[in-house]
N, C-alpha and C. Protein backbone atom coordinates (compact mmCIF):
# COMPACT_ATOMS: atom_id res chain seq x y z
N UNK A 1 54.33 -13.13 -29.86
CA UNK A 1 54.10 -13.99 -28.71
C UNK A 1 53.20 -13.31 -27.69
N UNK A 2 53.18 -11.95 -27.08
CA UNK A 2 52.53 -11.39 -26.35
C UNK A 2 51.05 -11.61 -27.23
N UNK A 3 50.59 -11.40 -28.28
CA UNK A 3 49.51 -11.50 -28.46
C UNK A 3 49.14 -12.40 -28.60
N UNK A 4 49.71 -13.41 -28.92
CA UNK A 4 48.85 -14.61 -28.34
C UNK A 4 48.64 -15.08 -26.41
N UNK A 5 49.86 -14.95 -26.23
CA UNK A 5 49.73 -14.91 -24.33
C UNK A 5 47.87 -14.09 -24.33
N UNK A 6 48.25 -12.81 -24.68
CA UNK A 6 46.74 -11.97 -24.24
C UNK A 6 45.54 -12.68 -24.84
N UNK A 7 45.20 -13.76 -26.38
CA UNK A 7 44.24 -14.55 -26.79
C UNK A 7 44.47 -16.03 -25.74
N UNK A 8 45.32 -16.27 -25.65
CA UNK A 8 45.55 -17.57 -24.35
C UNK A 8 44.41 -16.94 -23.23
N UNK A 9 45.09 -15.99 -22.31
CA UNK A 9 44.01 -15.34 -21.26
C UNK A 9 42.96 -15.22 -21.65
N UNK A 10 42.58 -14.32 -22.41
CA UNK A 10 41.29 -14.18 -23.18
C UNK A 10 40.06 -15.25 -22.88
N UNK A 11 40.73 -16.70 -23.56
CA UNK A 11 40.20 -17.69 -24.17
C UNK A 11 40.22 -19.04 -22.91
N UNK A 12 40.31 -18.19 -21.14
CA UNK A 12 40.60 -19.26 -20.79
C UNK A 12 39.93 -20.63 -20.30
N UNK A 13 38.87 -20.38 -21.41
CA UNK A 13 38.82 -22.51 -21.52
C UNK A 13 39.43 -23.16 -22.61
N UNK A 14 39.65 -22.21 -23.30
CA UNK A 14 40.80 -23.03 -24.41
C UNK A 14 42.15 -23.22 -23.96
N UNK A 15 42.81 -23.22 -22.71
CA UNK A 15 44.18 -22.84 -22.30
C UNK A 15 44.89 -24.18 -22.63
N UNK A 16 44.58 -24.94 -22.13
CA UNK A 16 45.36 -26.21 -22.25
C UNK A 16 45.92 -26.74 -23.04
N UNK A 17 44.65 -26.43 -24.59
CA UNK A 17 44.54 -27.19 -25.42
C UNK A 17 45.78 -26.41 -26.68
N UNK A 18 45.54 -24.92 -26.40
CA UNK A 18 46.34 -23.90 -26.67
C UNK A 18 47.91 -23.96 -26.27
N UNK A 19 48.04 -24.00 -25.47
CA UNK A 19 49.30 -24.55 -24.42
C UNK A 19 50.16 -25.73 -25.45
N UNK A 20 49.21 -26.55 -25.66
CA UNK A 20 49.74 -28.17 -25.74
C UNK A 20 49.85 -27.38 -27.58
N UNK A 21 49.24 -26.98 -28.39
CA UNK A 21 49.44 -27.10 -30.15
C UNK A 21 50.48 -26.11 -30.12
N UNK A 22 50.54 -25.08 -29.55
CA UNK A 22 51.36 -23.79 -29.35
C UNK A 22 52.82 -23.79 -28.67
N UNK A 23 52.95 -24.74 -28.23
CA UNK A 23 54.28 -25.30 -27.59
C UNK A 23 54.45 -24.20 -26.12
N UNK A 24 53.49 -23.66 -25.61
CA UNK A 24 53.91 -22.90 -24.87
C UNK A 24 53.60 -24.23 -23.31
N UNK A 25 54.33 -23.62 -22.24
CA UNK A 25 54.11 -24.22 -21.01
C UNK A 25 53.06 -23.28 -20.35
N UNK A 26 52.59 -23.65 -19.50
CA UNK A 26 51.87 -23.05 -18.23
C UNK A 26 52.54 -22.22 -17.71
N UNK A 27 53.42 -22.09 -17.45
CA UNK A 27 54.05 -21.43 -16.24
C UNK A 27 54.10 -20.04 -17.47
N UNK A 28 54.53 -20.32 -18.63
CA UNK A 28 54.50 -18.78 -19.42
C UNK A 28 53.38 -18.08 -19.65
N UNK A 29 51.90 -18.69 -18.94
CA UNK A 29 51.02 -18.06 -19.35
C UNK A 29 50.83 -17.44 -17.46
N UNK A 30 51.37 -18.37 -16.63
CA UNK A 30 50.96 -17.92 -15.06
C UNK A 30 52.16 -16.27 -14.74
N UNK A 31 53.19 -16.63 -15.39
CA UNK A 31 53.72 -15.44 -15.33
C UNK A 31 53.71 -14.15 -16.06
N UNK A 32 52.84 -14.11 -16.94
CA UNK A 32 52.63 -13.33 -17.44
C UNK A 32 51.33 -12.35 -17.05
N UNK A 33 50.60 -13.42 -16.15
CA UNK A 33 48.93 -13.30 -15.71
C UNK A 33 49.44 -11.85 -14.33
N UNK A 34 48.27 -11.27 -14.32
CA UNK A 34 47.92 -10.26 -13.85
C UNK A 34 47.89 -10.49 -12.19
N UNK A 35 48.71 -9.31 -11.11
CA UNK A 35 48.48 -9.93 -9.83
C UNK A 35 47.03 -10.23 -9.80
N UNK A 36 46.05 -9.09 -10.88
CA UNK A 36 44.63 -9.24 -10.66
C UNK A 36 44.25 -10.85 -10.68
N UNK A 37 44.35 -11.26 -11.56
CA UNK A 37 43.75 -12.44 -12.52
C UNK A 37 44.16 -13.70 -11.05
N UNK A 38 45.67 -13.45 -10.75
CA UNK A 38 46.13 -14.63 -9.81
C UNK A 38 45.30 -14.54 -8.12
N UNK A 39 44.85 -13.36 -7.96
CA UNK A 39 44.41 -12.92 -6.78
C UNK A 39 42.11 -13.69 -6.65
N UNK A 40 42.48 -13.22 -8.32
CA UNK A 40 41.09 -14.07 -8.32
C UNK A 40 40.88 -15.65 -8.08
N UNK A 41 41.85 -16.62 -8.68
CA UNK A 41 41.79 -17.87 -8.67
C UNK A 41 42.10 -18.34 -7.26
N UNK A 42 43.01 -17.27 -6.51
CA UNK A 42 42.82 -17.56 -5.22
C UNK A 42 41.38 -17.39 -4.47
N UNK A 43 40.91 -16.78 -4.78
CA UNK A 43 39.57 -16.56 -3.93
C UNK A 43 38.74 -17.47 -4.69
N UNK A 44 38.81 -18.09 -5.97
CA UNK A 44 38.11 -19.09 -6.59
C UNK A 44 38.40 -20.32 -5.77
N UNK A 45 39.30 -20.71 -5.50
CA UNK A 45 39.87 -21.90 -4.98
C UNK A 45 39.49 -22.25 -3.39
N UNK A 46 39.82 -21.34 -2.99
CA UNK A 46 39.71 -20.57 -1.39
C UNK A 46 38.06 -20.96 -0.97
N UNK A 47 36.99 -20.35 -1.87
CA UNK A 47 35.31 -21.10 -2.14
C UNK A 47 35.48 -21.98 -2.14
N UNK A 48 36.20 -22.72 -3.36
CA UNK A 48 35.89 -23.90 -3.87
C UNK A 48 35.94 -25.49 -2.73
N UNK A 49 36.76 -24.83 -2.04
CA UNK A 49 36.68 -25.25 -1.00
C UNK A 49 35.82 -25.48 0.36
N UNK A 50 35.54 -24.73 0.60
CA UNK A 50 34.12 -24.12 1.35
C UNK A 50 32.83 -24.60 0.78
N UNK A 51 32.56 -24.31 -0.86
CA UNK A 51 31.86 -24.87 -1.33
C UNK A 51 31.90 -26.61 -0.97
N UNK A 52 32.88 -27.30 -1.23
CA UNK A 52 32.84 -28.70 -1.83
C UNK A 52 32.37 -29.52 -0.66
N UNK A 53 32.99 -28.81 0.77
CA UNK A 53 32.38 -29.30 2.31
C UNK A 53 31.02 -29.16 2.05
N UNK A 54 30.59 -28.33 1.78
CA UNK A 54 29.33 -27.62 2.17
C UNK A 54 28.35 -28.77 1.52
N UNK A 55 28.76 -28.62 0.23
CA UNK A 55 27.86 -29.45 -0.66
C UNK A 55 28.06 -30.91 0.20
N UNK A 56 29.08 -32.11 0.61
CA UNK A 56 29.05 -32.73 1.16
C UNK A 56 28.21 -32.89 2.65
N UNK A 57 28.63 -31.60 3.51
CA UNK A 57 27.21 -31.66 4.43
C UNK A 57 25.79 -31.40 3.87
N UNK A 58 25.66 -30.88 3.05
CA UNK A 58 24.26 -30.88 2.45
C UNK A 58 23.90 -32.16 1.90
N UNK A 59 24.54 -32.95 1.56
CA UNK A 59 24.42 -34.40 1.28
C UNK A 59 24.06 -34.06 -0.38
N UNK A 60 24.52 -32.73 -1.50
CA UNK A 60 24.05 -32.70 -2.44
C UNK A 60 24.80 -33.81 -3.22
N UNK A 61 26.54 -34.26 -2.69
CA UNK A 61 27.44 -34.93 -3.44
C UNK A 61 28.07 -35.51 -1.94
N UNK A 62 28.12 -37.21 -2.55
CA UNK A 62 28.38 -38.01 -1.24
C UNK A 62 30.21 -37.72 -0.97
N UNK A 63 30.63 -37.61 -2.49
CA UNK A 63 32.23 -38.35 -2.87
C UNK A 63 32.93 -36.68 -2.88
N UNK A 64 34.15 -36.40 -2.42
CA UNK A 64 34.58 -35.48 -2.27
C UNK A 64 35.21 -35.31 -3.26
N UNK A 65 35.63 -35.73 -4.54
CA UNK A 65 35.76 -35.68 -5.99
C UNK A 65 34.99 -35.31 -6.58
N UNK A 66 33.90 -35.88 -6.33
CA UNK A 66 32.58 -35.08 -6.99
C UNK A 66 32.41 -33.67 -6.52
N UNK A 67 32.24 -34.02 -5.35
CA UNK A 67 32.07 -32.30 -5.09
C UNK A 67 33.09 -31.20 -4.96
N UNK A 68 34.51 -31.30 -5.17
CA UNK A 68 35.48 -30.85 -5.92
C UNK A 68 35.35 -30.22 -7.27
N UNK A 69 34.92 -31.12 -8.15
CA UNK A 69 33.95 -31.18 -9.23
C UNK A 69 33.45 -30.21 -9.78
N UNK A 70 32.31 -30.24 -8.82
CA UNK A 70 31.22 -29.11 -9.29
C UNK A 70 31.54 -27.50 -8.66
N UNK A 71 32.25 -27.74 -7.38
CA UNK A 71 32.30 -26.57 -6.91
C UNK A 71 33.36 -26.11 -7.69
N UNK A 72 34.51 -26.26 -8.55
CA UNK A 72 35.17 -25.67 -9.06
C UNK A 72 34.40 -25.43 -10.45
N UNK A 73 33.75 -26.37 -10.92
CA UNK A 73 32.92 -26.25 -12.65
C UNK A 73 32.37 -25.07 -11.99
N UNK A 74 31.10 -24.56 -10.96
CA UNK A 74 30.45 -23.62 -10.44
C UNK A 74 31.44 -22.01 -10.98
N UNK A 75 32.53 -22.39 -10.25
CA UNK A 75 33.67 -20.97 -10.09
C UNK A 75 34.22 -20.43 -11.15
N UNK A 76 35.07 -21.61 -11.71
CA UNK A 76 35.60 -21.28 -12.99
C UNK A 76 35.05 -21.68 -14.29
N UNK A 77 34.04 -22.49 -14.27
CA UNK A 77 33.44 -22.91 -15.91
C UNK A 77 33.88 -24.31 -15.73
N UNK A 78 32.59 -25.03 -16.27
CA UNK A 78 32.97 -26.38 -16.44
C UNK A 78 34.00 -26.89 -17.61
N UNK A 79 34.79 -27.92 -17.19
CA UNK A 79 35.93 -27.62 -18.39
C UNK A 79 36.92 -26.61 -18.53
N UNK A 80 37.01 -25.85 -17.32
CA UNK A 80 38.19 -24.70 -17.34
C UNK A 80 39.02 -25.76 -17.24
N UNK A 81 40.33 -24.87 -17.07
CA UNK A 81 41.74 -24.80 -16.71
C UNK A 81 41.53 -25.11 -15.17
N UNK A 82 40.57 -24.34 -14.86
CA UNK A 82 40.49 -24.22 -13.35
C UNK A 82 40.29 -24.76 -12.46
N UNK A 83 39.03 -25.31 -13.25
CA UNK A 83 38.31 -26.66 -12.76
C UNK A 83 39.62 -28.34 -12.89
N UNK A 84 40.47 -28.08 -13.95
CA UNK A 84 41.27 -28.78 -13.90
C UNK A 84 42.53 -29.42 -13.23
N UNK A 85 42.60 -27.85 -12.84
CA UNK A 85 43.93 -27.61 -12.22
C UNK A 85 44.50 -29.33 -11.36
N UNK A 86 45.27 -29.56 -11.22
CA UNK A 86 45.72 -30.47 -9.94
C UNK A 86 45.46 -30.13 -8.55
N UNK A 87 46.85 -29.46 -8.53
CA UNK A 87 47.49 -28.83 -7.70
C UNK A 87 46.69 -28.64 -6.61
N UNK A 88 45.35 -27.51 -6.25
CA UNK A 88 44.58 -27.12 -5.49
C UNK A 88 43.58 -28.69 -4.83
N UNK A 89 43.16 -29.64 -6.13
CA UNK A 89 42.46 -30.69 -6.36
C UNK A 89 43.20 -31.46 -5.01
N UNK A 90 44.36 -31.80 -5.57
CA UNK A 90 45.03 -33.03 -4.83
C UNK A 90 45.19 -32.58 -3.20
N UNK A 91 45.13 -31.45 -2.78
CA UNK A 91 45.38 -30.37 -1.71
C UNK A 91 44.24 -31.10 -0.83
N UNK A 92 43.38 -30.52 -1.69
CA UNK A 92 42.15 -30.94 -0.83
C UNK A 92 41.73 -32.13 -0.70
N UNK A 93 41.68 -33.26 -1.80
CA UNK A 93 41.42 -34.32 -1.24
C UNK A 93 42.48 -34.95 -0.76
N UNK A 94 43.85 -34.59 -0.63
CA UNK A 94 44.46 -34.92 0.44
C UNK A 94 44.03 -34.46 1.80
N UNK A 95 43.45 -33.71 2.02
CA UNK A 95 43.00 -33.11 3.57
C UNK A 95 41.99 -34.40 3.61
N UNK A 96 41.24 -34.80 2.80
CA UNK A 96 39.44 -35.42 2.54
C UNK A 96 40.28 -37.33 2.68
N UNK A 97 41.30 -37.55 2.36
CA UNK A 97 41.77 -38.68 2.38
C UNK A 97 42.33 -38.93 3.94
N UNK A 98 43.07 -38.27 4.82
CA UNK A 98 43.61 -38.56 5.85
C UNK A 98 42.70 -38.24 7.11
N UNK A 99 41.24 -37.59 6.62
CA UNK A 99 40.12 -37.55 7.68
C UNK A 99 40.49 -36.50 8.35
N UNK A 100 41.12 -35.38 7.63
CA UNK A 100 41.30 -33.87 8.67
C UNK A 100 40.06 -32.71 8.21
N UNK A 101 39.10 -32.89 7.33
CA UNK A 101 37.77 -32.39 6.53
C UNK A 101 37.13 -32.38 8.38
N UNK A 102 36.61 -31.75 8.73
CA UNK A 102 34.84 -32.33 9.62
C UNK A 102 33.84 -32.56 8.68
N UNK A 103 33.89 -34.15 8.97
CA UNK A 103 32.17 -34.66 8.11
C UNK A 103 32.55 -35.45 6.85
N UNK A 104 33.99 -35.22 6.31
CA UNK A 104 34.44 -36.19 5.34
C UNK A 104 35.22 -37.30 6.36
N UNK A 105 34.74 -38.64 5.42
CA UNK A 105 35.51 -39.91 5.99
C UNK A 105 37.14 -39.86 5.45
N UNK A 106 37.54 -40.36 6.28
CA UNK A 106 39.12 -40.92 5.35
C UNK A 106 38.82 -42.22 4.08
N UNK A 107 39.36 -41.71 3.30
CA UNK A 107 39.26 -42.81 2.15
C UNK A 107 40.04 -42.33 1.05
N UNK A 108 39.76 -43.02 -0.09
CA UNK A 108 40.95 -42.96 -1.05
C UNK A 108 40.27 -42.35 -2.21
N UNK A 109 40.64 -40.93 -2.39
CA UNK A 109 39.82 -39.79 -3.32
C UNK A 109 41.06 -39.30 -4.06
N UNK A 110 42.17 -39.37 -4.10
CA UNK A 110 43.43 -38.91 -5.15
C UNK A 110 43.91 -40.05 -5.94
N UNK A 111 43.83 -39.96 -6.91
CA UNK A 111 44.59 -41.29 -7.76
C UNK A 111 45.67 -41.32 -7.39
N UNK A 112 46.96 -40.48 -7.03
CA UNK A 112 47.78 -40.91 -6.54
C UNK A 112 48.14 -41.19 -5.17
N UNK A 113 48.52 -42.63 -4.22
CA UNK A 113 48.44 -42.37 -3.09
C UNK A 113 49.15 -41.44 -2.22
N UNK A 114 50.41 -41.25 -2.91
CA UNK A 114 51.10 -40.09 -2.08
C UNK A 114 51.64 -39.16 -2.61
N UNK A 115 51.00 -37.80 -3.03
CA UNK A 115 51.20 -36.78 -3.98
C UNK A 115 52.07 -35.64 -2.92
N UNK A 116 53.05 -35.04 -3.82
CA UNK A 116 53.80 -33.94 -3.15
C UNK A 116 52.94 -32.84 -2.73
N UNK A 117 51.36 -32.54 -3.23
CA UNK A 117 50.39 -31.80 -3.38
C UNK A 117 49.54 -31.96 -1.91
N UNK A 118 49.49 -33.46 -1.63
CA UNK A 118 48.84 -33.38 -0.09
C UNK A 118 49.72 -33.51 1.19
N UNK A 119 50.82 -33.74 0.70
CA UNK A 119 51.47 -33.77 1.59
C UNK A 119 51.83 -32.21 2.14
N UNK A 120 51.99 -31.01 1.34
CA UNK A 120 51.87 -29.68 1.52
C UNK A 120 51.15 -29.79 2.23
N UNK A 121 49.37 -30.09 2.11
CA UNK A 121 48.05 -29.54 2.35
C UNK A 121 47.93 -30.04 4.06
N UNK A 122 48.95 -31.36 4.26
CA UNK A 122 49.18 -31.77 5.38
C UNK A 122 50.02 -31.38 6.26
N UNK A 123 50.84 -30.76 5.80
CA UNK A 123 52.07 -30.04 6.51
C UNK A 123 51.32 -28.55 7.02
N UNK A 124 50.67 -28.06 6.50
CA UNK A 124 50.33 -26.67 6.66
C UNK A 124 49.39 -27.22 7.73
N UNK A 125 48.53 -28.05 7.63
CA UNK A 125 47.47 -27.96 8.46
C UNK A 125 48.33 -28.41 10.12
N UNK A 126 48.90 -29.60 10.02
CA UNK A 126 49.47 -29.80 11.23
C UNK A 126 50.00 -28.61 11.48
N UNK A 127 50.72 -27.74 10.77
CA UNK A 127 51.44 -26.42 11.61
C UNK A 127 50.50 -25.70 11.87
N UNK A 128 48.98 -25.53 11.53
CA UNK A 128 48.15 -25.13 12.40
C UNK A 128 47.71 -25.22 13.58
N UNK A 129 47.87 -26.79 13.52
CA UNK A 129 47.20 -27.52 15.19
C UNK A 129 48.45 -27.07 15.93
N UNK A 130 49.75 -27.13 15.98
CA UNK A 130 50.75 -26.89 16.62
C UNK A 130 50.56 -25.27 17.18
N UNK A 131 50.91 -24.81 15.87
CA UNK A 131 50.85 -23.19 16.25
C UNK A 131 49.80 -22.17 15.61
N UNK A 132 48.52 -21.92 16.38
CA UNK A 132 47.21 -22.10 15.12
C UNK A 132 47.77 -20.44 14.99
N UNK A 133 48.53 -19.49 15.50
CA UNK A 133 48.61 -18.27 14.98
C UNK A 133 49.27 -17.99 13.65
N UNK A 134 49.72 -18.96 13.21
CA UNK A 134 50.33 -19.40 12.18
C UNK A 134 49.54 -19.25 11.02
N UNK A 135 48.45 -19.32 11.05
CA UNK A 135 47.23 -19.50 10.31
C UNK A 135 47.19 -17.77 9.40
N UNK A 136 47.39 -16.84 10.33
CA UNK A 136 47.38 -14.90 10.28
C UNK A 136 48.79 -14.55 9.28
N UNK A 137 49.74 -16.21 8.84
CA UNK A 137 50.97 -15.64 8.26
C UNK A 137 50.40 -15.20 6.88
N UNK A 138 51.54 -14.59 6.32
CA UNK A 138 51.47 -14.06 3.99
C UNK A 138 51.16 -15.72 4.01
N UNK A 139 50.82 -16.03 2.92
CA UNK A 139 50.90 -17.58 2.53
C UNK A 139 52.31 -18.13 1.84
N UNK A 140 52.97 -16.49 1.60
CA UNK A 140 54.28 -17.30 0.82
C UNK A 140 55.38 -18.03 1.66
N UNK A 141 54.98 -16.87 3.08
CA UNK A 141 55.90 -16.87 4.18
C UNK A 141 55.23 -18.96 4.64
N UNK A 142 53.84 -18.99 4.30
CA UNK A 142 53.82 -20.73 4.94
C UNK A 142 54.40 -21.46 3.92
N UNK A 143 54.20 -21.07 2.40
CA UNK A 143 54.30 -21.73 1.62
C UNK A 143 56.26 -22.06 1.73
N UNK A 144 57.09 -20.99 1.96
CA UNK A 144 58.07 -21.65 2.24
C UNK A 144 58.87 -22.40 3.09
N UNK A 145 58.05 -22.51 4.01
CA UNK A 145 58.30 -23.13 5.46
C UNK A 145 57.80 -24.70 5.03
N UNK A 146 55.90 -24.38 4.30
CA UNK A 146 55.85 -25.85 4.00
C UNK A 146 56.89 -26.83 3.38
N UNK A 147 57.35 -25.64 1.77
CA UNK A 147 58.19 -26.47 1.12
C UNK A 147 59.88 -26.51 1.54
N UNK A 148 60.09 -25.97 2.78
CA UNK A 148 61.77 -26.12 2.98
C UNK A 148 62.54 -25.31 2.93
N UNK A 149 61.80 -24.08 1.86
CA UNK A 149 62.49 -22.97 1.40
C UNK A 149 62.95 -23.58 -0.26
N UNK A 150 62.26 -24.79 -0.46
CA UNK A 150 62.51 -24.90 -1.62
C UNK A 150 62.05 -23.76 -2.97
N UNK A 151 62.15 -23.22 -3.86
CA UNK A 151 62.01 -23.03 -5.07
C UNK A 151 61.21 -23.21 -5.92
N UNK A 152 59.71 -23.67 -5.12
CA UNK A 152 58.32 -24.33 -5.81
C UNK A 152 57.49 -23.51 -6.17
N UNK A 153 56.82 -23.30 -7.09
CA UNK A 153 55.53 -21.92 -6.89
C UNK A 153 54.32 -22.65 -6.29
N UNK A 154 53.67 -22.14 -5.53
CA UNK A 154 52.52 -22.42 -5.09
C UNK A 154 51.57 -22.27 -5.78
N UNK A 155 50.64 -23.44 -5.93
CA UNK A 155 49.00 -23.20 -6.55
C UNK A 155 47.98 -23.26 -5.57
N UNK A 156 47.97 -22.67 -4.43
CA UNK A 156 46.62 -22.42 -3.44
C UNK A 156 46.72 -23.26 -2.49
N UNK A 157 47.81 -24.43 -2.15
CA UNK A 157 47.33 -25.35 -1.66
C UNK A 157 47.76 -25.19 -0.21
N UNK A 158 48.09 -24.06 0.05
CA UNK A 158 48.26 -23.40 1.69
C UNK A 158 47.19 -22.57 2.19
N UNK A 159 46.37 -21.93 0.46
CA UNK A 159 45.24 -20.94 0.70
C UNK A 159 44.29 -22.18 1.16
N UNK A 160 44.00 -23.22 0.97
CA UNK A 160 42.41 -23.66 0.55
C UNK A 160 43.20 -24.25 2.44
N UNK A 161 43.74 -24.72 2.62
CA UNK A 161 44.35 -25.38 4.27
C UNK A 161 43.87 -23.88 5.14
N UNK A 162 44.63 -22.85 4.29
CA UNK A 162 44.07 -21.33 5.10
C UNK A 162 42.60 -21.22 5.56
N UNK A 163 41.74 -21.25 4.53
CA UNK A 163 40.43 -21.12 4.78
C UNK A 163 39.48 -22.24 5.61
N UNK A 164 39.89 -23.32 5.17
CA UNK A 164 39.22 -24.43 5.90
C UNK A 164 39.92 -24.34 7.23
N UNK A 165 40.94 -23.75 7.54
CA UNK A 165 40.82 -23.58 8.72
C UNK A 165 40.59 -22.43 9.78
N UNK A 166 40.48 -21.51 9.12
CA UNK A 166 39.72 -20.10 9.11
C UNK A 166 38.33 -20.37 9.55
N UNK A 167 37.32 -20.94 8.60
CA UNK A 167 35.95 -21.70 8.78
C UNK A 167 35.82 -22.60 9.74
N UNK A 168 37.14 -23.49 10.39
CA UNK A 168 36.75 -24.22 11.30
C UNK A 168 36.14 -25.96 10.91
N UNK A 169 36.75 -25.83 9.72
CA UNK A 169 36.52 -26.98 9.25
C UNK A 169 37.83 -28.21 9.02
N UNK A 170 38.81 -27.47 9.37
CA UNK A 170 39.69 -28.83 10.19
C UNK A 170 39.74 -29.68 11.39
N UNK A 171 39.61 -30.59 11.30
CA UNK A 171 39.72 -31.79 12.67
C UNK A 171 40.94 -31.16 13.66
């Protein structure tokens, strides 16, 4: 089993597909992953973010899905895992749906209307406007405050609220 976990990593644009014939879950390949490897997708995500505004003020991509899109295909490979992910996805265009972006409209960019994923991305940010020193916390320390102290693992979606508001790109 470890050697395949290490061809899983290896191979990661094949992850999913690997995952799904192999009977393994995600979470056995995230816990096994390297603080290195997890420290990167944060700073992938963390851009990807930065990126996806950017490209929207540049007017390169009108739709904040789209430019979600590309700025993650850019980071992690088109067709990653990465680029796939939800989790970070729904984060952000939950920020891009309720009009807290500067320069994105409010509109309807998540297929689902009310995902447990933006509602995080919304909780963190209001506890910014409230208490913006809040912003300088660990992320696990927001991440459990966001979720209650619930028992959830986080996929970035306090980092990418972190940075966009770091940058100054929350309303």
């Amino acid at each position: 089993m470890a050697n395949t976990l290490i061809y899983i990593k290896a191979m990661g644009q094949s992850l999913i597909k690997l995952n799904k014939s192999l009977g393994f879950v995600k979470r056995d390949v995230i816990r096994n992953s390297t603080e290195k490897e997890i420290n990167m997708s944060k700073i992938k995500y963390r851009q990807a973010a930065i990126n996806a505004v950017q490209f929207i003020k540049d007017k390169k991509y009108i739709s904040p899905v789209e430019a979600w899109f590309f700025a993650t295909g850019e980071l992690f490979g088109e067709g990653s895992w990465g680029q796939k992910k939800g989790c970070p996805r729904t984060a952000f265009l939950g920020l891009c749906e309720e009009g807290y972006i500067k320069g994105i409209p409010q509109g309807r960019y998540n297929t689902k209307e009310n995902s447990l994923n933006k509602k995080y991305a919304i909780t963190t940010a209001d506890l910014f406007r409230k208490e913006p020193g809040l912003v300088n916390e660990d992320s696990k320390i927001l991440w459990s405050i966001v979720t209650e102290g619930k028992k959830i693992k986080s996929n970035y979606q306090v980092d990418i609220v972190k940075v966009l508001w770091e940058n100054n790109l929350i309303e």
